[in-house]
N, C-alpha and C. Protein backbone atom coordinates (compact mmCIF):
# COMPACT_ATOMS: atom_id res chain seq x y z
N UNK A 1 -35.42 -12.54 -11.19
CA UNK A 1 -35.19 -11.26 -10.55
C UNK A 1 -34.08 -11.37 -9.51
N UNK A 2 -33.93 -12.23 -8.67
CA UNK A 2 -33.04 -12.60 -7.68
C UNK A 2 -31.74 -12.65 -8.29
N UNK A 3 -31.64 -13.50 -9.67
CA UNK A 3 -30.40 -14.10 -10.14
C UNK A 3 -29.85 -12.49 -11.13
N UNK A 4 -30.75 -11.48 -11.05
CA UNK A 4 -30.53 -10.89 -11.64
C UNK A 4 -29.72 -9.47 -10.84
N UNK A 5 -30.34 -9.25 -10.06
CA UNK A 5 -29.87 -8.86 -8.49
C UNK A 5 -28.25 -9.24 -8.05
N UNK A 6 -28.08 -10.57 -7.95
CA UNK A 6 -27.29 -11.18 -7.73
C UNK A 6 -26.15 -11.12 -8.37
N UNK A 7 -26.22 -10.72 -9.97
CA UNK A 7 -25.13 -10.70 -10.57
C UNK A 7 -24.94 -9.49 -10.66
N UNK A 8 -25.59 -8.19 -10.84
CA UNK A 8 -25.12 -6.98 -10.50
C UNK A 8 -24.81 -6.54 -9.52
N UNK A 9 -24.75 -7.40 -8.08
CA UNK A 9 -24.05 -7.21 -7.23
C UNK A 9 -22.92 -7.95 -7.00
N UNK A 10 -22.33 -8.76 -7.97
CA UNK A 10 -21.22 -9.29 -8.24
C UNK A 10 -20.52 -8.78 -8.94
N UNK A 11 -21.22 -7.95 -10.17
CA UNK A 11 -20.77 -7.29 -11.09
C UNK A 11 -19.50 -5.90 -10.31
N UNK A 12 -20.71 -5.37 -9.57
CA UNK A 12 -20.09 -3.82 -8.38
C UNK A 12 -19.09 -4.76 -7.79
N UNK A 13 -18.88 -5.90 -7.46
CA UNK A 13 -17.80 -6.33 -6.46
C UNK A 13 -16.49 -6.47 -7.17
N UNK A 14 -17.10 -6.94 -8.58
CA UNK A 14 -15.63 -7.10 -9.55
C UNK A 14 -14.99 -5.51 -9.88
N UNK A 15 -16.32 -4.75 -10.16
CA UNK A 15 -15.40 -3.49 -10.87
C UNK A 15 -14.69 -3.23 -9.51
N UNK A 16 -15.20 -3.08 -8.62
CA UNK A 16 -14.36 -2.47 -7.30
C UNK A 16 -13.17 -2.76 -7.12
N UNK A 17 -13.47 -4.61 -7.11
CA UNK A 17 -12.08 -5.67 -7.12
C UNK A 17 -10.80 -5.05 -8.14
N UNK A 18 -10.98 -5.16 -9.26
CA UNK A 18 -10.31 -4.19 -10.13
C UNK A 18 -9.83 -3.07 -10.30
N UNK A 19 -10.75 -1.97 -9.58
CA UNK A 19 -10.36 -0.49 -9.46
C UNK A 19 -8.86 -0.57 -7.96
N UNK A 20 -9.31 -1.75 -7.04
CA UNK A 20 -7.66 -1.82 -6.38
C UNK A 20 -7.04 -2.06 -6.95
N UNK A 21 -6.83 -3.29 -7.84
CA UNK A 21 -5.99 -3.80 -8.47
C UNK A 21 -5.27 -2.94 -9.13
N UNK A 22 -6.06 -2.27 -9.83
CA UNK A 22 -5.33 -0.88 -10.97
C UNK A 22 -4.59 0.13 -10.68
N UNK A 23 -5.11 0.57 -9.16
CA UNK A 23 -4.41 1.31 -8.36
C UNK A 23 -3.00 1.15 -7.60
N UNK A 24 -2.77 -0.29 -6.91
CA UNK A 24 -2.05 -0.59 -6.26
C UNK A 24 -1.11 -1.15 -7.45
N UNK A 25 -1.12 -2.26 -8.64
CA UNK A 25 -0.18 -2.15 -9.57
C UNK A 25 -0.12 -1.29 -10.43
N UNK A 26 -0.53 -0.35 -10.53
CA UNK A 26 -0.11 1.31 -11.36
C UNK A 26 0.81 1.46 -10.71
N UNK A 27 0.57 2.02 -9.12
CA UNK A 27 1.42 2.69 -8.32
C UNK A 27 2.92 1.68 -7.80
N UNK A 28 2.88 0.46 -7.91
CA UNK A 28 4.02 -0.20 -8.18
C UNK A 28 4.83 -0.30 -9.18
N UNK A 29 4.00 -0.25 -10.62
CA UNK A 29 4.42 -0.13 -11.88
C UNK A 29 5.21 1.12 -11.98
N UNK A 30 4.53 2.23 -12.11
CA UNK A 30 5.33 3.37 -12.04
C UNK A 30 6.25 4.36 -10.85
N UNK A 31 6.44 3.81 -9.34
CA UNK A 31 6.84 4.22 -8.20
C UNK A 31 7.41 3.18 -8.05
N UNK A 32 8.66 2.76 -8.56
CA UNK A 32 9.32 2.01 -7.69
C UNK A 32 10.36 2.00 -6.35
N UNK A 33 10.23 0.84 -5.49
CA UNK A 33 10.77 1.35 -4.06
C UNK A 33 12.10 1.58 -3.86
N UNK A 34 12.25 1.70 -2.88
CA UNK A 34 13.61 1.93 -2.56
C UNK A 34 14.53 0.54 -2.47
N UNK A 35 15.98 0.66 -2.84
CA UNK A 35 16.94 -0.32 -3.24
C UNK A 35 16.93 -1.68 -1.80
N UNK A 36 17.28 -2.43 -2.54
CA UNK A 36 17.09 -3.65 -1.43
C UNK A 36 18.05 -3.37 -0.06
N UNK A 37 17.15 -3.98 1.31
CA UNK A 37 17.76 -3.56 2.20
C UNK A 37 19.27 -4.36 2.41
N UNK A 38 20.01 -3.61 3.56
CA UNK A 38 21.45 -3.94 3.35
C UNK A 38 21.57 -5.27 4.14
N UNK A 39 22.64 -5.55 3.39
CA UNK A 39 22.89 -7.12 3.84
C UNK A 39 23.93 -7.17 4.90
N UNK A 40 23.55 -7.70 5.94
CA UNK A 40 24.47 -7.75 7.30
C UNK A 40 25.76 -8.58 7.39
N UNK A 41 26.95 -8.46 6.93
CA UNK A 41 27.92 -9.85 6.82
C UNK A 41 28.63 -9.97 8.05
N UNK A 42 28.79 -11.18 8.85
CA UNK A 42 28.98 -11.64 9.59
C UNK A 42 30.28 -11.72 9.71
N UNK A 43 31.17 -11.08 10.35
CA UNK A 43 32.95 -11.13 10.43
C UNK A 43 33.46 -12.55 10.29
N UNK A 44 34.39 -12.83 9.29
CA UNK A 44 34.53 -14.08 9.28
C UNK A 44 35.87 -14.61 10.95
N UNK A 45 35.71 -15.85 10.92
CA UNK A 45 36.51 -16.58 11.80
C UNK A 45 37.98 -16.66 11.04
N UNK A 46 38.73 -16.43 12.22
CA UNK A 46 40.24 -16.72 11.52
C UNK A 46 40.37 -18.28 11.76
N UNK A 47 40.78 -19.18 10.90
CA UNK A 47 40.61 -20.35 10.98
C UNK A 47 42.34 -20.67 10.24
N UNK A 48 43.32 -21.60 11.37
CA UNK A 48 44.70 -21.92 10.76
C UNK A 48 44.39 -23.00 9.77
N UNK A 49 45.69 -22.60 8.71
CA UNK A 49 45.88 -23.96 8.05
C UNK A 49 46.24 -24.94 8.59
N UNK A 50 45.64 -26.14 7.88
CA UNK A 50 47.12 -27.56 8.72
C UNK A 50 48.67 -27.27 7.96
N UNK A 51 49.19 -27.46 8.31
CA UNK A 51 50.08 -27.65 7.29
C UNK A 51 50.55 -28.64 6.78
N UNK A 52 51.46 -28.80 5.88
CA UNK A 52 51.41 -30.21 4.97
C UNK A 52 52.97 -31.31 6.04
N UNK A 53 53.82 -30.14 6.39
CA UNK A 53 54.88 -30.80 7.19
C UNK A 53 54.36 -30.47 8.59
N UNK A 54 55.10 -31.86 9.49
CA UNK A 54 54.33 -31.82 10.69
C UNK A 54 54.85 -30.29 11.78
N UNK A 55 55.62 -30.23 11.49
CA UNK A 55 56.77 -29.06 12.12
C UNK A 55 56.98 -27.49 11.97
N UNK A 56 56.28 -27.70 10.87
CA UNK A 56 56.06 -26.22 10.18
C UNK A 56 55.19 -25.11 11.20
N UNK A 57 55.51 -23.75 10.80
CA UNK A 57 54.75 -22.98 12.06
C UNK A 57 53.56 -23.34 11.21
N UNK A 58 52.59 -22.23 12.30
CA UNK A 58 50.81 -22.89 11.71
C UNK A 58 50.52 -21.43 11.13
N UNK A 59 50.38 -21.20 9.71
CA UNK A 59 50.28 -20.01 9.31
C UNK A 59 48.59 -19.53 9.38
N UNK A 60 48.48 -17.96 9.86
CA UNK A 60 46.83 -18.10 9.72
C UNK A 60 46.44 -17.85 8.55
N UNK A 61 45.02 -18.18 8.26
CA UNK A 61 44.22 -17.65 7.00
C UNK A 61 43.49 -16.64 7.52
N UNK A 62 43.72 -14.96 7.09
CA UNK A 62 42.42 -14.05 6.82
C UNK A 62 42.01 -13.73 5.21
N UNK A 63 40.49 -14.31 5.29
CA UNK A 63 40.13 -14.61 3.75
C UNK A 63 39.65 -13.15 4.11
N UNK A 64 39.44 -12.36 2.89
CA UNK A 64 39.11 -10.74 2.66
C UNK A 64 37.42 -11.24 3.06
N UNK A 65 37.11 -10.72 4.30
CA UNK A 65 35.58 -11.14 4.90
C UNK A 65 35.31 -9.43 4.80
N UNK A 66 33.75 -8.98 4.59
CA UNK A 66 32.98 -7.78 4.52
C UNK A 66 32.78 -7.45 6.10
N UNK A 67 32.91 -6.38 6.55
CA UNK A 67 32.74 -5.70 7.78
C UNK A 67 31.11 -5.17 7.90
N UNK A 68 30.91 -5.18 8.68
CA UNK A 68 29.14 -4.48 9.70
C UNK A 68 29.54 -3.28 10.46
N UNK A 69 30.32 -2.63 10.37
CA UNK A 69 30.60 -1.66 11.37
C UNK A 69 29.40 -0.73 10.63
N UNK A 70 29.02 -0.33 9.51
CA UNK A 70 27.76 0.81 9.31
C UNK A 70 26.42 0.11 9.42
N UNK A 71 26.18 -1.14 9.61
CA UNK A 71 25.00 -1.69 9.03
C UNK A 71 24.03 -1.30 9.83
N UNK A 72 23.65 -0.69 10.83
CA UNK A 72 22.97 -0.45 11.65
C UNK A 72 22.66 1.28 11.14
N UNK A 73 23.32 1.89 10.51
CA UNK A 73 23.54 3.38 10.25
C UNK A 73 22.65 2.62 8.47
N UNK A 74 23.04 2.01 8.00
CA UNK A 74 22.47 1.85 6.51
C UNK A 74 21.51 0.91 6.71
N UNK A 75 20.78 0.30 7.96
CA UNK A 75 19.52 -0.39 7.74
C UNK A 75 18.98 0.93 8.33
N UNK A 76 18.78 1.98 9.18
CA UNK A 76 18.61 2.47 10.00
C UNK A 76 17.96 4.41 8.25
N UNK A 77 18.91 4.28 7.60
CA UNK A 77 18.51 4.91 6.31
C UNK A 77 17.67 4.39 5.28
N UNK A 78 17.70 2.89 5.19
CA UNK A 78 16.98 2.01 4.50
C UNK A 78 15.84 2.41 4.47
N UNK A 79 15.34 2.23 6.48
CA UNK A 79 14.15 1.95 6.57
C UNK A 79 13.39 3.56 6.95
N UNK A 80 14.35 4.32 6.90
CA UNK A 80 13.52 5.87 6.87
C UNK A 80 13.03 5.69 5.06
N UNK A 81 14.10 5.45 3.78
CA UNK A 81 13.50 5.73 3.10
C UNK A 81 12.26 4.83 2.40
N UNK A 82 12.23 3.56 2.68
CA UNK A 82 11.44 2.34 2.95
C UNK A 82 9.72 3.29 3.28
N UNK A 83 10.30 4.21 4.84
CA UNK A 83 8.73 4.75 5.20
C UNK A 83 8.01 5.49 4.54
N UNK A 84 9.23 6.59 4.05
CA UNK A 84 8.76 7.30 3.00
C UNK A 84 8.15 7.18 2.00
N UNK A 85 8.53 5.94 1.54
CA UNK A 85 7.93 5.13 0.07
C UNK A 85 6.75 4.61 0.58
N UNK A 86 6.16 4.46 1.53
CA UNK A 86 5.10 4.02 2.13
C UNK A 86 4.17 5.10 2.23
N UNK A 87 4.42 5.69 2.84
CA UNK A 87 3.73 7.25 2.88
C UNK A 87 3.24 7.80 1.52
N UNK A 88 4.42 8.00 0.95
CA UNK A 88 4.03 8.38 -0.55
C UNK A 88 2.97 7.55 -1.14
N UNK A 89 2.84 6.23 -1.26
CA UNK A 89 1.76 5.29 -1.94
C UNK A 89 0.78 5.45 -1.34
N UNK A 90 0.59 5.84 0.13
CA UNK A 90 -0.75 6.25 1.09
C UNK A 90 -1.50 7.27 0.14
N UNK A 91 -0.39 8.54 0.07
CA UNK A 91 -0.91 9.98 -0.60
C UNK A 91 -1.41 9.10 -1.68
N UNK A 92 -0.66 8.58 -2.56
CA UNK A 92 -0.53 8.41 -3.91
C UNK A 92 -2.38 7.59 -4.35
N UNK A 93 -2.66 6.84 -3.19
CA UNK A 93 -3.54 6.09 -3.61
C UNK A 93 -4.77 6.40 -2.86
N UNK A 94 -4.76 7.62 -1.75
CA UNK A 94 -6.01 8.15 -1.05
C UNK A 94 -5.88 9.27 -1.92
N UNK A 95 -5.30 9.87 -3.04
CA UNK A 95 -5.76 10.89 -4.02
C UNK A 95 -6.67 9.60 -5.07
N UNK A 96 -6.29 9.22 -5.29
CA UNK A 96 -6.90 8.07 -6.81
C UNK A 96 -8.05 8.14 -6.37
N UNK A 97 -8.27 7.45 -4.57
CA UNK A 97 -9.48 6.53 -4.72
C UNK A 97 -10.64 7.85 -4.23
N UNK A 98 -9.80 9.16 -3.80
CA UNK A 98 -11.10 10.40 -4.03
C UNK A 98 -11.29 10.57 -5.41
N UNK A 99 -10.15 10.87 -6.17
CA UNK A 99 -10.24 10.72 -8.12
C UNK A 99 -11.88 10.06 -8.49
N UNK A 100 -11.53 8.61 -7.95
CA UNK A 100 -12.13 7.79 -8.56
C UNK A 100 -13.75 7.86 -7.78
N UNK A 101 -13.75 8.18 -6.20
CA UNK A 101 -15.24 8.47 -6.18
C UNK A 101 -15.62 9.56 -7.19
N UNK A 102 -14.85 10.64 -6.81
CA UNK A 102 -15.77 12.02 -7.87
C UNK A 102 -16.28 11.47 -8.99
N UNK A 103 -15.37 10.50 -9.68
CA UNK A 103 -16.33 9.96 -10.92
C UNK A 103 -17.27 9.32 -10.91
N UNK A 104 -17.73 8.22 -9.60
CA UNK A 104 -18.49 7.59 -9.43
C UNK A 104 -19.84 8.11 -9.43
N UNK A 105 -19.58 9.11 -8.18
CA UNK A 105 -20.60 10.48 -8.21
C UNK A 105 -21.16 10.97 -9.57
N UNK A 106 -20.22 11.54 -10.08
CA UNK A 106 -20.32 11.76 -11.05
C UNK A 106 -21.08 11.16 -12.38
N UNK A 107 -20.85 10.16 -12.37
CA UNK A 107 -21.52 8.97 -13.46
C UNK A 107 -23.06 8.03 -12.25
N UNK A 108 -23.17 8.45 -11.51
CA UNK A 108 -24.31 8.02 -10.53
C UNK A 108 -25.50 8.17 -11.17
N UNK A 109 -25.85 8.94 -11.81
CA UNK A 109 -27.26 9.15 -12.24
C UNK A 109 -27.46 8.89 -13.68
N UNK A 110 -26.13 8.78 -14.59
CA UNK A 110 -26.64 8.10 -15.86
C UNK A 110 -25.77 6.58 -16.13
N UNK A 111 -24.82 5.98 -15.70
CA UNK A 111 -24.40 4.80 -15.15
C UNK A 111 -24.82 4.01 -13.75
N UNK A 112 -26.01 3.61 -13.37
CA UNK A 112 -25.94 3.54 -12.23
C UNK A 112 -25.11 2.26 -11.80
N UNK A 113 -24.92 1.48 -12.36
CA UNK A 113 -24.53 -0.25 -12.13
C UNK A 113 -22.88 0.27 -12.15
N UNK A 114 -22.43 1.00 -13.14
CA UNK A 114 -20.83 1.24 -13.27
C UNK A 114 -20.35 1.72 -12.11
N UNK A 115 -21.14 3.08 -11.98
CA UNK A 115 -21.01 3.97 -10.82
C UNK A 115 -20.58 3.36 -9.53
N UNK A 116 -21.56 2.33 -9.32
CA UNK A 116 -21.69 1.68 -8.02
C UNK A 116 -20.19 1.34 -7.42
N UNK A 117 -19.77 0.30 -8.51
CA UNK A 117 -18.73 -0.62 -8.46
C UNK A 117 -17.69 0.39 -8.33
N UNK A 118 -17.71 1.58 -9.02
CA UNK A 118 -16.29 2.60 -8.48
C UNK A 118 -16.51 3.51 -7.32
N UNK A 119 -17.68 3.60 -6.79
CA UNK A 119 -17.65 4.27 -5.64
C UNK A 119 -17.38 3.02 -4.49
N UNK A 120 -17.63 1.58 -4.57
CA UNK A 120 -17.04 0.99 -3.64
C UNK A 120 -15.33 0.60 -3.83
N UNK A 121 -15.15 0.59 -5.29
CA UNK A 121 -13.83 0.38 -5.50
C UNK A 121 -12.71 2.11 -4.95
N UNK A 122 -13.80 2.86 -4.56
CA UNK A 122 -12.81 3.88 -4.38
C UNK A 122 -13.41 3.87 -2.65
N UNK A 123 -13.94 3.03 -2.21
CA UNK A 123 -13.60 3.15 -0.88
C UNK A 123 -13.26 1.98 -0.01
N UNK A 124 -12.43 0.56 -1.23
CA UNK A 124 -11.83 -0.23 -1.17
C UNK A 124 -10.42 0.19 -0.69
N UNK A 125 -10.12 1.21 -1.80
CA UNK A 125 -8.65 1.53 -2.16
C UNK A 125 -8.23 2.56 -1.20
N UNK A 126 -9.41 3.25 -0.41
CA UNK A 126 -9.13 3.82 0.46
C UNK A 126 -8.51 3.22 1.69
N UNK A 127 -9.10 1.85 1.93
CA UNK A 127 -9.13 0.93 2.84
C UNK A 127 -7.28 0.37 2.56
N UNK A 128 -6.77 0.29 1.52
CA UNK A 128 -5.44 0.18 0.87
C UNK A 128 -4.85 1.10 1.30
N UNK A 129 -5.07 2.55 1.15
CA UNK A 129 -4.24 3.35 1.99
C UNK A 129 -4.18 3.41 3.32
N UNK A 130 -5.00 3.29 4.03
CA UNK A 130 -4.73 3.51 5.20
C UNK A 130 -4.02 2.03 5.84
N UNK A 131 -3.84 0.97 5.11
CA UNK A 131 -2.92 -0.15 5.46
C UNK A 131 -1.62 0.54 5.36
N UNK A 132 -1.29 1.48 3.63
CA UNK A 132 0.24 1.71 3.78
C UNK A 132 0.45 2.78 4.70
N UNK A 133 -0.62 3.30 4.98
CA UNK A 133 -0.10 4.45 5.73
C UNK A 133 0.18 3.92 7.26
N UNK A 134 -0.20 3.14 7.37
CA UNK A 134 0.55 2.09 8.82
C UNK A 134 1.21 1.56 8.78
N UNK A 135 1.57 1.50 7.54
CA UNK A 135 3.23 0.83 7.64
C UNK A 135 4.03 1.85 7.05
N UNK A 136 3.69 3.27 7.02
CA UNK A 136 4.72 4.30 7.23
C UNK A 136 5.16 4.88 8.11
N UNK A 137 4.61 4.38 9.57
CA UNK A 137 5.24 4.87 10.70
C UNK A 137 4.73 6.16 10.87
N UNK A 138 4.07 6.81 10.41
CA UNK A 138 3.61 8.77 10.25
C UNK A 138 2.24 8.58 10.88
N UNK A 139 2.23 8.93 12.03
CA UNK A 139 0.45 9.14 12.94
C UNK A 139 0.30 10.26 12.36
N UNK A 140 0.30 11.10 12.43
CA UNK A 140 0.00 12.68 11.21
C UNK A 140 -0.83 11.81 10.09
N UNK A 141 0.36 11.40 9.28
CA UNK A 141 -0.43 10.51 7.69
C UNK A 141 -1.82 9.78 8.07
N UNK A 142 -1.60 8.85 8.66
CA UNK A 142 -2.35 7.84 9.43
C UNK A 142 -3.73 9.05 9.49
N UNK A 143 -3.58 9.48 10.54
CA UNK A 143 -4.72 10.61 10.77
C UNK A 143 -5.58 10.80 9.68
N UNK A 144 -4.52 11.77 9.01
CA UNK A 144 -5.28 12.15 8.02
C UNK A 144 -5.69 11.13 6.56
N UNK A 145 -5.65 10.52 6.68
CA UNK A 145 -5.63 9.16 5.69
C UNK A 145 -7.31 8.74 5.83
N UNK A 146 -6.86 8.79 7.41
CA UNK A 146 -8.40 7.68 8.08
C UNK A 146 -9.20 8.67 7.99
N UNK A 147 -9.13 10.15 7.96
CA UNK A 147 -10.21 11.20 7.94
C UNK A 147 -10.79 11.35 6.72
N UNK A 148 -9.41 10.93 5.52
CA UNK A 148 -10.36 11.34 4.16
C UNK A 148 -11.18 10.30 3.88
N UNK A 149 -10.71 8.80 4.58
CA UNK A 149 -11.52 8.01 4.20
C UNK A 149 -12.66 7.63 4.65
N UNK A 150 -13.16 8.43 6.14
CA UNK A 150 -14.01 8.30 6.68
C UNK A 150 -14.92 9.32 5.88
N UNK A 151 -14.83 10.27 5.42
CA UNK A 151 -15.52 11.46 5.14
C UNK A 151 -16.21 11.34 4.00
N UNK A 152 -15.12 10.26 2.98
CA UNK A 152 -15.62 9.71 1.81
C UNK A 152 -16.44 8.41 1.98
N UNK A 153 -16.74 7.66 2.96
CA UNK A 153 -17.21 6.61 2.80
C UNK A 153 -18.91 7.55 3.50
N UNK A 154 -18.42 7.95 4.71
CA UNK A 154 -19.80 9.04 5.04
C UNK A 154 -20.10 9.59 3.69
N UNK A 155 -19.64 10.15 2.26
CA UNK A 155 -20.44 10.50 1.25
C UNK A 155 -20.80 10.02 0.50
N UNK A 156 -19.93 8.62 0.15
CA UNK A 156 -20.63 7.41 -0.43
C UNK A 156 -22.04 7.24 -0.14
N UNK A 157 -21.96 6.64 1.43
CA UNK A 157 -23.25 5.85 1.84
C UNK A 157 -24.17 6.93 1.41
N UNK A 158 -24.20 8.25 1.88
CA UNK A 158 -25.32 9.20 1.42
C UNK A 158 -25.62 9.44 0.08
N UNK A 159 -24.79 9.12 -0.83
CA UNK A 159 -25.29 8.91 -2.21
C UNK A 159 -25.60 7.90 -2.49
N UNK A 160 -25.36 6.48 -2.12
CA UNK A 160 -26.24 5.53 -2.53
C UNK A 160 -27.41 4.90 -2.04
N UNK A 161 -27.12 5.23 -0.29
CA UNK A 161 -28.53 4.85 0.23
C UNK A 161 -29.09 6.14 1.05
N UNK A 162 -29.06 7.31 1.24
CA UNK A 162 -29.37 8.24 2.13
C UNK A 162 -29.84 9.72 1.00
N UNK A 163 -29.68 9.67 -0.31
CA UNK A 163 -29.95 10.34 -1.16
C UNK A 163 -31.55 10.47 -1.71
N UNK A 164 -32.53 11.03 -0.87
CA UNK A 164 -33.73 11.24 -1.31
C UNK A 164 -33.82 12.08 -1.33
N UNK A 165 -34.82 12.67 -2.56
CA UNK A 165 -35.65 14.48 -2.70
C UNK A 165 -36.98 14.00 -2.02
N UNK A 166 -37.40 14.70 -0.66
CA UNK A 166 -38.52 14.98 0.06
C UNK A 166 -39.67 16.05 -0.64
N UNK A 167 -40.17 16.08 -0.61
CA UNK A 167 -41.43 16.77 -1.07
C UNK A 167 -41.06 17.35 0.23
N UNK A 168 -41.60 18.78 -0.09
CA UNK A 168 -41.72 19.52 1.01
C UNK A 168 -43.14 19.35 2.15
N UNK A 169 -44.03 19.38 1.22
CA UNK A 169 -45.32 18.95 2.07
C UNK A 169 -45.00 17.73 3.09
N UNK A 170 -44.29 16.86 2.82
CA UNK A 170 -44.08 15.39 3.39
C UNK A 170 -43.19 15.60 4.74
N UNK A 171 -42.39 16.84 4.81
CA UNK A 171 -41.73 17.10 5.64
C UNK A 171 -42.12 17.64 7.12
């Protein structure tokens, strides 16, 4: 009975484990980010030749070196659209992991073992959004991120452990 216990509560930990997984490489798979950030090049040094006769003037070398004069203007766009892409995967993956409770709910009373594992896997993935949504820089997002996921984990717990029909007499 114990060992039996034991593995259906390993079982709910894997589907859960999985329902991130599916979520977070879906949403990489099909959303890809924004272009690699810009590369800063360092002004090169004017550096003379020797020359080959001792007498000769000393001619300089400017090798064609890349300039930084925008890089601060194009890391500075990078990382607005960088946040954005962050934000978006917040939305993108606190819609899924409500998606994915409703089904849990949903399948609760004639799956109960399946059910389980996607109502914690959808308040795993919730736990996933509200990471990207902190690294989108957006307290608004953030906010509301942590509200859906509080609201959903408050309806979780009441469907799996707070869900009794009282007899009225008993009341």
């Amino acid at each position: 009975m114990f060992l039996q216990n034991l593995i259906k509560i390993i079982y709910n930990l894997v589907i859960a484990a999985f329902l991130v997984f599916l979520v977070s490489f879906g949403i990489s798979a099909f959303y890809s980010p924004p272009p690699t950030a810009p590369i800063y090049v360092t002004p090169c040094e004017v550096m003379p030749l020797i020359p080959k006769t001792p007498n000769a003037p000393l001619p300089i070398n400017t090798p064609n070196c890349g300039t930084s004069t925008n890089y601060n203007q194009l890391q500075q766009e990078y990382q607005d659209k960088l946040n954005e892409y962050k934000g978006n995967i917040a939305i993108i993956s606190i819609v899924s992991a409500v998606v994915f409770a409703g089904i849990g709910i949903l399948l609760y009373y004639i799956l109960r073992q399946f059910s389980t594992g996607l109502l914690l896997g959808s308040l795993f993935t919730s736990y996933y959004s509200i990471i990207q949504s902190v690294a989108s820089n957006n307290m608004k997002l953030q906010f509301v991120i942590v509200l859906v996921g509080f609201i959903m984990t408050l309806i979780v717990g009441y469907i799996l452990f707070g869900f009794k029909k009282k007899n009225i007499a008993e009341a």
